[in-house]
C-alpha atoms as a PDB file:
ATOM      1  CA  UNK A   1       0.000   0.000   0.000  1.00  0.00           C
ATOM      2  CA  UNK A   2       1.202   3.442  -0.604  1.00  0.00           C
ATOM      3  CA  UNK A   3      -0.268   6.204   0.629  1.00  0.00           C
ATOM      4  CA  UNK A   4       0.151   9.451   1.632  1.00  0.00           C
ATOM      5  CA  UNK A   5      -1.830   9.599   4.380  1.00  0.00           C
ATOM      6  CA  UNK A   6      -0.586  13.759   4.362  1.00  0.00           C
ATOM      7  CA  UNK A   7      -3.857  15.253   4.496  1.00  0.00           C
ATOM      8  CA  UNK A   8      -4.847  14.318   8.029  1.00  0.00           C
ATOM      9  CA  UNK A   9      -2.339  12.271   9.699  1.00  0.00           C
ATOM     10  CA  UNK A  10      -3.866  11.117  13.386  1.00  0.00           C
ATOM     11  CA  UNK A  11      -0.854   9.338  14.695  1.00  0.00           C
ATOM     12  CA  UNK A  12      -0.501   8.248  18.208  1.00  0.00           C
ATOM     13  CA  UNK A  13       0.749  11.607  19.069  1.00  0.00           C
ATOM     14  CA  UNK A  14      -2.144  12.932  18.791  1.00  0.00           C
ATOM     15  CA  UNK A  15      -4.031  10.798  21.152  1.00  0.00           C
ATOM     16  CA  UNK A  16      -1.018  11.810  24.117  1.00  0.00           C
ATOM     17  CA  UNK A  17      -3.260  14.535  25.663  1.00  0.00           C
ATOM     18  CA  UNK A  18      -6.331  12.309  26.023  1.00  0.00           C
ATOM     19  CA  UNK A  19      -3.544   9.250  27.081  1.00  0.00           C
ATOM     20  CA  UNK A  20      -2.176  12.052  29.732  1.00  0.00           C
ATOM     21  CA  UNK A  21      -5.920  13.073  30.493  1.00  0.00           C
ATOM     22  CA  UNK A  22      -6.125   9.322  31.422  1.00  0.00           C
ATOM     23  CA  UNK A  23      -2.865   9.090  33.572  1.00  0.00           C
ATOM     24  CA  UNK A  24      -3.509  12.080  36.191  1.00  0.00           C
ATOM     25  CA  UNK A  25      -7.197  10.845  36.204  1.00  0.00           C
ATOM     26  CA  UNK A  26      -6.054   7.353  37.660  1.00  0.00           C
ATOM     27  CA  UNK A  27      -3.156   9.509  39.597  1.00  0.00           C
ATOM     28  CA  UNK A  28      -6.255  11.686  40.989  1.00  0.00           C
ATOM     29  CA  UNK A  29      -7.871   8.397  41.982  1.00  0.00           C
ATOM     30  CA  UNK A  30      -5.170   6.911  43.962  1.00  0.00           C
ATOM     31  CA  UNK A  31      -4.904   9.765  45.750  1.00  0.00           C
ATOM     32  CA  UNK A  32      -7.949  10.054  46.679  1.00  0.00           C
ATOM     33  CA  UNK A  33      -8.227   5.930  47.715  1.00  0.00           C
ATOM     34  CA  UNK A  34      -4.847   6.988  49.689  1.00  0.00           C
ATOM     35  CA  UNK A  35      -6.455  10.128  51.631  1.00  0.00           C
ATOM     36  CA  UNK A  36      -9.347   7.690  52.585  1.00  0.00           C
ATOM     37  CA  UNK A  37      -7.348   5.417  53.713  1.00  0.00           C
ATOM     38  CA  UNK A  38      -4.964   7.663  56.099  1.00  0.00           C
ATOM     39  CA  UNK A  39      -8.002   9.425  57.643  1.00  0.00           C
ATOM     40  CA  UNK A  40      -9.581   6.297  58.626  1.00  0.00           C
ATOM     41  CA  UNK A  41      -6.048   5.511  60.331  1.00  0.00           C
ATOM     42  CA  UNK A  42      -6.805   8.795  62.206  1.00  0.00           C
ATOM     43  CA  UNK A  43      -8.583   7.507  65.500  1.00  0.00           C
ATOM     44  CA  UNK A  44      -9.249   8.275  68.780  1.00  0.00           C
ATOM     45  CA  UNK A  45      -6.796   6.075  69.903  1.00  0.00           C
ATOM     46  CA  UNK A  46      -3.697   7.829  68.301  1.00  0.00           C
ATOM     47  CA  UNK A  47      -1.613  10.501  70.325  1.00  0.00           C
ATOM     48  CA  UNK A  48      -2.412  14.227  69.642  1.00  0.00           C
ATOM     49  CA  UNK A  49       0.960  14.862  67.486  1.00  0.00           C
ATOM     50  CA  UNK A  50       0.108  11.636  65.588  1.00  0.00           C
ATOM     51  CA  UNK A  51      -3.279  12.698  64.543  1.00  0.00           C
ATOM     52  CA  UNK A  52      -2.390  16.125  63.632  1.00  0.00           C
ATOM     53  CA  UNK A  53       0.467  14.161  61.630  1.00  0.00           C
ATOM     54  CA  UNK A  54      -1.914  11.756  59.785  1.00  0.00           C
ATOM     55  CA  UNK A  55      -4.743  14.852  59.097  1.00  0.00           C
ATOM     56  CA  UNK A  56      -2.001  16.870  57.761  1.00  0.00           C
ATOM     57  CA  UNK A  57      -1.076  14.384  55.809  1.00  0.00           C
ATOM     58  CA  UNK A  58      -4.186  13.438  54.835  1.00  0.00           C
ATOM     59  CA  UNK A  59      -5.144  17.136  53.827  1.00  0.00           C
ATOM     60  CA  UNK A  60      -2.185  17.409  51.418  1.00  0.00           C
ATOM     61  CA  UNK A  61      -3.500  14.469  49.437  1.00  0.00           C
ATOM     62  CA  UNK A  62      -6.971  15.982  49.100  1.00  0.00           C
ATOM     63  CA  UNK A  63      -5.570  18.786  47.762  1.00  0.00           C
ATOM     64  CA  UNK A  64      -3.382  16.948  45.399  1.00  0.00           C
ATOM     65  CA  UNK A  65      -6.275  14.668  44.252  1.00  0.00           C
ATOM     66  CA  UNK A  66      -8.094  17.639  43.578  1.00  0.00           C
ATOM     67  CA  UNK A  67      -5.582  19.605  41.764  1.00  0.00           C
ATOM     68  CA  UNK A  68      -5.266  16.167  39.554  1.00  0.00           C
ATOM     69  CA  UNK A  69      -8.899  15.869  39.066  1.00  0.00           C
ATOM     70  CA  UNK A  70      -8.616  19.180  37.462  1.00  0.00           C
ATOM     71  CA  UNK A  71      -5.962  19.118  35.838  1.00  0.00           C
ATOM     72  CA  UNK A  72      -7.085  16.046  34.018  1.00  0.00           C
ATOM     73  CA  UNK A  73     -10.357  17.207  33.155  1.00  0.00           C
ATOM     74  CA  UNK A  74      -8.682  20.194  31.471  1.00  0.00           C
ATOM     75  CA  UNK A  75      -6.597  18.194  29.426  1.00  0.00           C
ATOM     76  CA  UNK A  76      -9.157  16.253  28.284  1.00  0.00           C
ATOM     77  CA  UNK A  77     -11.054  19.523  27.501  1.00  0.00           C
ATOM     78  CA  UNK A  78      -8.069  20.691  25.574  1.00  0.00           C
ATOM     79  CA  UNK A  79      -8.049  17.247  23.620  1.00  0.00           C
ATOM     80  CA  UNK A  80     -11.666  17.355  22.373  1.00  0.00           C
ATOM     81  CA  UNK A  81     -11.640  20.856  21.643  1.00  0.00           C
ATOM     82  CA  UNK A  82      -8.827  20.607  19.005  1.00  0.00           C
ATOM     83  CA  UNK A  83     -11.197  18.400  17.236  1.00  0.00           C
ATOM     84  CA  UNK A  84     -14.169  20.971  17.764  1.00  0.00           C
ATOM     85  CA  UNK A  85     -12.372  22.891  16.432  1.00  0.00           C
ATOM     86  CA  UNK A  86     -11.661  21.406  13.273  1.00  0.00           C
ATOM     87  CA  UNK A  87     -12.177  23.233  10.049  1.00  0.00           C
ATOM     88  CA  UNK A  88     -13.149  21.243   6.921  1.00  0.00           C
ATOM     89  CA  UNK A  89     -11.897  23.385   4.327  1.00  0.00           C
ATOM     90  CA  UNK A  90     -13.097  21.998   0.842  1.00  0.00           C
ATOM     91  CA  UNK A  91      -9.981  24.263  -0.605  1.00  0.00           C
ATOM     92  CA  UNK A  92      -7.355  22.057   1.274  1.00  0.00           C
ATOM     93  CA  UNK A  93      -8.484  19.181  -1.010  1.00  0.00           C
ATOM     94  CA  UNK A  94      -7.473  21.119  -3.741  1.00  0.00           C
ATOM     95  CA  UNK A  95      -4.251  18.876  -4.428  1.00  0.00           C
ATOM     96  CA  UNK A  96      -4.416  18.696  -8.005  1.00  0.00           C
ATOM     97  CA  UNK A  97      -3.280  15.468  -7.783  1.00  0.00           C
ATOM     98  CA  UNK A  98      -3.225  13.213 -11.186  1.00  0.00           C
ATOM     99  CA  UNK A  99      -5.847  10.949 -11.469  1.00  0.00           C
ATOM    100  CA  UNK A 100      -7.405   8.674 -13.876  1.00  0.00           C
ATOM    101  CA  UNK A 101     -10.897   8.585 -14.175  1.00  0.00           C
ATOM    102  CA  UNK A 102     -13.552   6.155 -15.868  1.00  0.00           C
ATOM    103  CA  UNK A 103     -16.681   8.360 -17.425  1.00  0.00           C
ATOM    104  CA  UNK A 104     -19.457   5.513 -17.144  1.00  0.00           C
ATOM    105  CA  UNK A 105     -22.297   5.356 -19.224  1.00  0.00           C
ATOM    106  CA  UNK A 106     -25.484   7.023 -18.043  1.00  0.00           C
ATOM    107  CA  UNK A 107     -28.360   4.091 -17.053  1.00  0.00           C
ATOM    108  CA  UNK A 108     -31.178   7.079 -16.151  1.00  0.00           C
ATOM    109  CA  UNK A 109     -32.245   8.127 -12.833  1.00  0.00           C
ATOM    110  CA  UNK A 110     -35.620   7.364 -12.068  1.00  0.00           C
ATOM    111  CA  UNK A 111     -37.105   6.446  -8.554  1.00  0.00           C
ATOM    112  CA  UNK A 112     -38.658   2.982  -7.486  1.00  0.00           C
ATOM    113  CA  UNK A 113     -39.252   1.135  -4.663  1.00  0.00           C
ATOM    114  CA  UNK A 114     -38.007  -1.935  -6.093  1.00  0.00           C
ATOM    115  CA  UNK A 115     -34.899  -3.645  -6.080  1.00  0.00           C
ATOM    116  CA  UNK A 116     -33.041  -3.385  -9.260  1.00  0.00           C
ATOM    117  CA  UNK A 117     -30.445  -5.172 -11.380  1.00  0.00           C
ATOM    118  CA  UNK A 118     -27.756  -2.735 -12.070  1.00  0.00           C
ATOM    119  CA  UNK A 119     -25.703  -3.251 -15.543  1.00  0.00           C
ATOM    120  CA  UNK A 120     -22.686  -2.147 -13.381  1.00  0.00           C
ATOM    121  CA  UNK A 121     -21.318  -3.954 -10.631  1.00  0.00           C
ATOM    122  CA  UNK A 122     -20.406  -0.671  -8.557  1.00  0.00           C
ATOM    123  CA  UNK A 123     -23.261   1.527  -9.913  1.00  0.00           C
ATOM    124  CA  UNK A 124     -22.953   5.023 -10.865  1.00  0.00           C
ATOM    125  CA  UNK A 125     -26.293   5.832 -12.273  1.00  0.00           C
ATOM    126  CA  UNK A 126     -29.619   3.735 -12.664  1.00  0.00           C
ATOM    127  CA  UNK A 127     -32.698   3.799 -11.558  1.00  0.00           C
ATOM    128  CA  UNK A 128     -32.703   4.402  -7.633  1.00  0.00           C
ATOM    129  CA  UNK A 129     -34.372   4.442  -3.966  1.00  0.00           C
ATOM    130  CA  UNK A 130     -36.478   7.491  -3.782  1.00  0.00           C
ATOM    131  CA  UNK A 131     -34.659   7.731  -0.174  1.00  0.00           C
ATOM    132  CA  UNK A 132     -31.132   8.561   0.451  1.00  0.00           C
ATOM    133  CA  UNK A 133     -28.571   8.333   3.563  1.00  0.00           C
ATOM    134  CA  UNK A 134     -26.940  10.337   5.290  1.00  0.00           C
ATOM    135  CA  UNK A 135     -23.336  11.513   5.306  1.00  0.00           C
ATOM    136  CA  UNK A 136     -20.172   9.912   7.113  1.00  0.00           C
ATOM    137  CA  UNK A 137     -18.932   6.198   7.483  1.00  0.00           C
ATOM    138  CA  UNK A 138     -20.561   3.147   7.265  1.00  0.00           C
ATOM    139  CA  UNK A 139     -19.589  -0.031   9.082  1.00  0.00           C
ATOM    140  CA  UNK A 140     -21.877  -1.699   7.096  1.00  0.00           C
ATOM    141  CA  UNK A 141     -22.812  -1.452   3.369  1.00  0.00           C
ATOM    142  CA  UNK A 142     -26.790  -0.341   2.524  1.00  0.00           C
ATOM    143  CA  UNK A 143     -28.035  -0.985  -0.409  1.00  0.00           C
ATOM    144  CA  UNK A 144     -27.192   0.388  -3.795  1.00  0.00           C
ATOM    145  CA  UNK A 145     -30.726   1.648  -4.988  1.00  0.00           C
ATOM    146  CA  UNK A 146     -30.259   4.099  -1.873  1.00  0.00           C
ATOM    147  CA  UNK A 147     -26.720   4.740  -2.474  1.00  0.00           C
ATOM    148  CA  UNK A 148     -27.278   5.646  -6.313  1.00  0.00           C
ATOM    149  CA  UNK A 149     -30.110   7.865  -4.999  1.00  0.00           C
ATOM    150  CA  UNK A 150     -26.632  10.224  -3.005  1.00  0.00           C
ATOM    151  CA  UNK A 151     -25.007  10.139  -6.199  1.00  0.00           C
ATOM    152  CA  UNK A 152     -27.665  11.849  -7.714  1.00  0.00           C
ATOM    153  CA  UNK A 153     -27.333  14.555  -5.657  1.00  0.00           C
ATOM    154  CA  UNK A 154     -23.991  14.951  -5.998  1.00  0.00           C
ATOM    155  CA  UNK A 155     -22.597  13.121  -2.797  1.00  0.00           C
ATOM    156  CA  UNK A 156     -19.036  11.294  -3.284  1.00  0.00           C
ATOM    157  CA  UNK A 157     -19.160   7.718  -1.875  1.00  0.00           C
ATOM    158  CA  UNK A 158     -15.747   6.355  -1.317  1.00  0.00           C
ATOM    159  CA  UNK A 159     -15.794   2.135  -1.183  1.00  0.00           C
ATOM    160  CA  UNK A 160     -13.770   0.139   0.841  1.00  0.00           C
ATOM    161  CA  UNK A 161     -12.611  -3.433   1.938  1.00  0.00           C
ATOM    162  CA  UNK A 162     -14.147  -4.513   5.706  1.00  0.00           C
ATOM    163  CA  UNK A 163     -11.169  -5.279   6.519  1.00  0.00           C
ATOM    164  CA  UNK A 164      -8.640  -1.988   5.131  1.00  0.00           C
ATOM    165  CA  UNK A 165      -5.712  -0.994   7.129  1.00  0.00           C
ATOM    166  CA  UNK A 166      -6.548   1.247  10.071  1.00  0.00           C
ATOM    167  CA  UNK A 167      -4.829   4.095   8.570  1.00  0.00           C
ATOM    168  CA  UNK A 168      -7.210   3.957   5.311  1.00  0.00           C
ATOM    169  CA  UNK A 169     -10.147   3.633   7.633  1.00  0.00           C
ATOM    170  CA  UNK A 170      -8.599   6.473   9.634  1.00  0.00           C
ATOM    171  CA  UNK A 171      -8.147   8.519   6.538  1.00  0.00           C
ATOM    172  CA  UNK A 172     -11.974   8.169   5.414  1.00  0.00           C
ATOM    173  CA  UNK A 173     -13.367   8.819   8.702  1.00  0.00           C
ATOM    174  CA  UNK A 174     -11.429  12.427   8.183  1.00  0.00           C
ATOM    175  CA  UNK A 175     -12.971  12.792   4.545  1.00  0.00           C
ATOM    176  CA  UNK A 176     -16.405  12.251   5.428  1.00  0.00           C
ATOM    177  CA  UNK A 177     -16.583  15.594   7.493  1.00  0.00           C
ATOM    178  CA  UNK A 178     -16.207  17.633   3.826  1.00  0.00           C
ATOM    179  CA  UNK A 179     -19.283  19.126   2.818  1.00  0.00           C
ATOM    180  CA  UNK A 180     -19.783  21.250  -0.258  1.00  0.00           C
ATOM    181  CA  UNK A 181     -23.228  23.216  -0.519  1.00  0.00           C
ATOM    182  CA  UNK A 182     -26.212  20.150   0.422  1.00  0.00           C
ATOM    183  CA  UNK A 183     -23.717  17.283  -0.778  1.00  0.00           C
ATOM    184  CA  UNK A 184     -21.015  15.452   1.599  1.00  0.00           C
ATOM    185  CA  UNK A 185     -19.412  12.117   1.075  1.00  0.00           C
ATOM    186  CA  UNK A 186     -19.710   8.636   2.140  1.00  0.00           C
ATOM    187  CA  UNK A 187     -17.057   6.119   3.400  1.00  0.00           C
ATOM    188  CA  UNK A 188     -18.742   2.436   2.698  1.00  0.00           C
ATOM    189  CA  UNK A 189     -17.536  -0.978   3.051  1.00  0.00           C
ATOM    190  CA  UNK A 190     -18.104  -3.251  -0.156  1.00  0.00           C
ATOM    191  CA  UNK A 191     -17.513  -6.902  -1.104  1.00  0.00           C
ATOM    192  CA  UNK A 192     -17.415  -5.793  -5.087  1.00  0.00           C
ATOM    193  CA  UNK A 193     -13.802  -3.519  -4.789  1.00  0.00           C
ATOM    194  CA  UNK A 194     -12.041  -5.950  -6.965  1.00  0.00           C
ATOM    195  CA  UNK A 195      -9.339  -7.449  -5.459  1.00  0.00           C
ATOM    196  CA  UNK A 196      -6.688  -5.306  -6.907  1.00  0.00           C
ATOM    197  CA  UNK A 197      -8.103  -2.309  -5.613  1.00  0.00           C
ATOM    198  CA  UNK A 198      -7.986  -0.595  -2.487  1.00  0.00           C
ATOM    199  CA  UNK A 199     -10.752   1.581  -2.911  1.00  0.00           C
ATOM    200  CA  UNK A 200     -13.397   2.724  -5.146  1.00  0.00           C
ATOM    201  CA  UNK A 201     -14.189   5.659  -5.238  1.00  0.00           C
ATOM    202  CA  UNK A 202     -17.719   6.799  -7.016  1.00  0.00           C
ATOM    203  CA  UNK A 203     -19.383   9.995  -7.979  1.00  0.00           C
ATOM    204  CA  UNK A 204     -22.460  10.255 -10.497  1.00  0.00           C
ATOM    205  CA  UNK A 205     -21.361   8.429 -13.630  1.00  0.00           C
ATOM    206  CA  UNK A 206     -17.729   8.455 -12.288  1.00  0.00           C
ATOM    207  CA  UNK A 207     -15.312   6.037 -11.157  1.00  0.00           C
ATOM    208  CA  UNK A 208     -11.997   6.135 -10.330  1.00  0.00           C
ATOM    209  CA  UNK A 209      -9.914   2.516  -8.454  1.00  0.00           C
ATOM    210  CA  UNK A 210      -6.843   3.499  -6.621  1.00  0.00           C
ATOM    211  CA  UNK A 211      -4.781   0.148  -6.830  1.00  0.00           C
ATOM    212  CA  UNK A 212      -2.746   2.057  -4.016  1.00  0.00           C
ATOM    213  CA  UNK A 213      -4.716   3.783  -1.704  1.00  0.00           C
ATOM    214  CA  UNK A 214      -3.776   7.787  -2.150  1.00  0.00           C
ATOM    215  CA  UNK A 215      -5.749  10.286  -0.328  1.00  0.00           C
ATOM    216  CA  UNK A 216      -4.189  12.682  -2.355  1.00  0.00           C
ATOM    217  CA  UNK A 217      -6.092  11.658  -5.440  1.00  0.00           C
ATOM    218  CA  UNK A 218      -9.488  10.454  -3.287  1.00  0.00           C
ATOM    219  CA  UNK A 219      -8.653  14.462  -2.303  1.00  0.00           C
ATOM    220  CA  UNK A 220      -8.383  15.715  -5.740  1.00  0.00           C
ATOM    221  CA  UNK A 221     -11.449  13.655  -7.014  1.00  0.00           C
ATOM    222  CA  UNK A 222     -14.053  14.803  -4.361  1.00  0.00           C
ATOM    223  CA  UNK A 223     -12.771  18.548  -4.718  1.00  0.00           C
ATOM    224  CA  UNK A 224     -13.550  18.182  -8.530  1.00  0.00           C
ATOM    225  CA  UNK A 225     -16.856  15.958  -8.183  1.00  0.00           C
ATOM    226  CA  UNK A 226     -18.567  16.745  -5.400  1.00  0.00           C
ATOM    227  CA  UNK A 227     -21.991  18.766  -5.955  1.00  0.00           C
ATOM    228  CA  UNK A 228     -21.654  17.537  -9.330  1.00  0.00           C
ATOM    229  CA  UNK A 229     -24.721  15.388  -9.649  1.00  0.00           C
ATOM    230  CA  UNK A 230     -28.082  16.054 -11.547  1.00  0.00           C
ATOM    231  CA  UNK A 231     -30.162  17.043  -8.680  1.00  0.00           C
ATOM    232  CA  UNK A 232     -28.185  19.969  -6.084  1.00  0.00           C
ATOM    233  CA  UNK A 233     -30.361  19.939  -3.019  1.00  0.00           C
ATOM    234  CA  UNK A 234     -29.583  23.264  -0.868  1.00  0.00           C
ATOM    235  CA  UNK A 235     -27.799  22.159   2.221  1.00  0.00           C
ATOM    236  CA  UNK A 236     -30.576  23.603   4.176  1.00  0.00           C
ATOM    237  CA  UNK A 237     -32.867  21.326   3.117  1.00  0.00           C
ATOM    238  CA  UNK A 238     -30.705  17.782   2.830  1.00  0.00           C
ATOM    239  CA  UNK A 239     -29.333  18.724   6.386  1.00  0.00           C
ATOM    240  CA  UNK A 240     -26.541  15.906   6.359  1.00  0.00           C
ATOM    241  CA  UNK A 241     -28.437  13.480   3.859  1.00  0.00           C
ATOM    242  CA  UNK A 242     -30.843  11.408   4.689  1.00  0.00           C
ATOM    243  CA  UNK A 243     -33.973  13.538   4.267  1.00  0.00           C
ATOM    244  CA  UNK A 244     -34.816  12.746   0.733  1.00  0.00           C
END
């Protein structure tokens, strides 16, 4: 596999502030369990000095479990805001990378409630679900008739094997925040990514296989098709997908 994985790298470093957020939390804890433990050493039948000794004691720990507490708490705050925070720029996909795509003939676009034989084995056209899904990734793959149907509005549905390397899988769960007017993209698994393929990745009567997965290309591909189906719904009315 070779992949550039440059767009959005989410490497173990940048887990270490919710991995720290998890350390002081346990080191709050123990602290805690250690000042509970100390003051019910502190009894009546201790000497004066060793009371004071043990409540001192005792105090100090609160007050380090609490600073802890905290200080873990903001951490983790710090962690999850970065991704709050997160801008999904449809310029950055602007890579002009090269890529090779397949124009594939038009089978119509007509709605039914029927299942239907499509003529291609990954369809990009057809006649469709009159219901679509939403945006983001899918664990498991719906059907085609309702996946045809987010073509036609201009949606970008990437394909992929079940069982892809974690950074691919990593990679699309990144792309699937892009939105461009009321069309966004879909990360799907699929049993028909032929075997020399890494992904597949679809727009309305477009296709392009990546051999070698390349989110450069899967980059320049939805900047270039995305919004570019026969029906643009106004984001304000498709919400995320799923409303048709």
């Amino acid at each position: 596999m070779n992949e550039h994985m440059g767009l959005h790298q989410q490497s173990g470093s940048s887990y270490f502030l919710l991995y720290t957020a998890g350390i002081i939390l346990l080191l709050a804890i123990m602290s805690y369990w250690y000042a509970a433990k100390w003051n019910k050493e502190n009894t009546s039948r201790l000497k004066k000095d060793q009371k004071a000794a043990i409540k001192q004691k005792t105090k100090k720990m609160r007050v380090a479990a609490h600073l802890l507490l905290s200080l873990s708490v903001i951490v983790a705050i710090i962690h999850f805001a970065k991704d709050l925070g997160k801008e999904y720029d449809m310029n950055s996909l602007n890579v002009e990378a090269a890529i090779e795509v397949t124009d594939d003939k038009y089978y119509g676009a007509e709605h039914s409630d029927e299942p239907v034989k499509y003529e291609m084995k990954i369809p990009t056209s057809g006649t469709h679900s009159p219901h679509d899904l939403k945006f983001g990734f899918y664990k498991e793959m719906p059907s085609y008739e309702m996946l045809v149907h987010n073509l036609e509005h201009g949606d970008i549905i990437i394909y992929y094997h079940a069982d892809a390397d974690p950074k691919i899988i990593e990679q699309l769960n990144y792309f699937v925040n892009f939105r461009e007017a009321g069309a966004g993209i879909l990360a799907v698994p699929n049993g028909d990514i032929p075997a020399d393929k890494d992904v597949v990745v679809t727009a309305w009567t477009k296709t392009m296989g990546l051999s070698d997965y390349d989110d450069q290309k899967i980059a320049t591909f939805i900047y270039k098709y995305i919004n570019e189906g026969p029906e643009k719904i106004p984001a304000s009315i498709r919400r995320g997908g799923g409303t048709m």
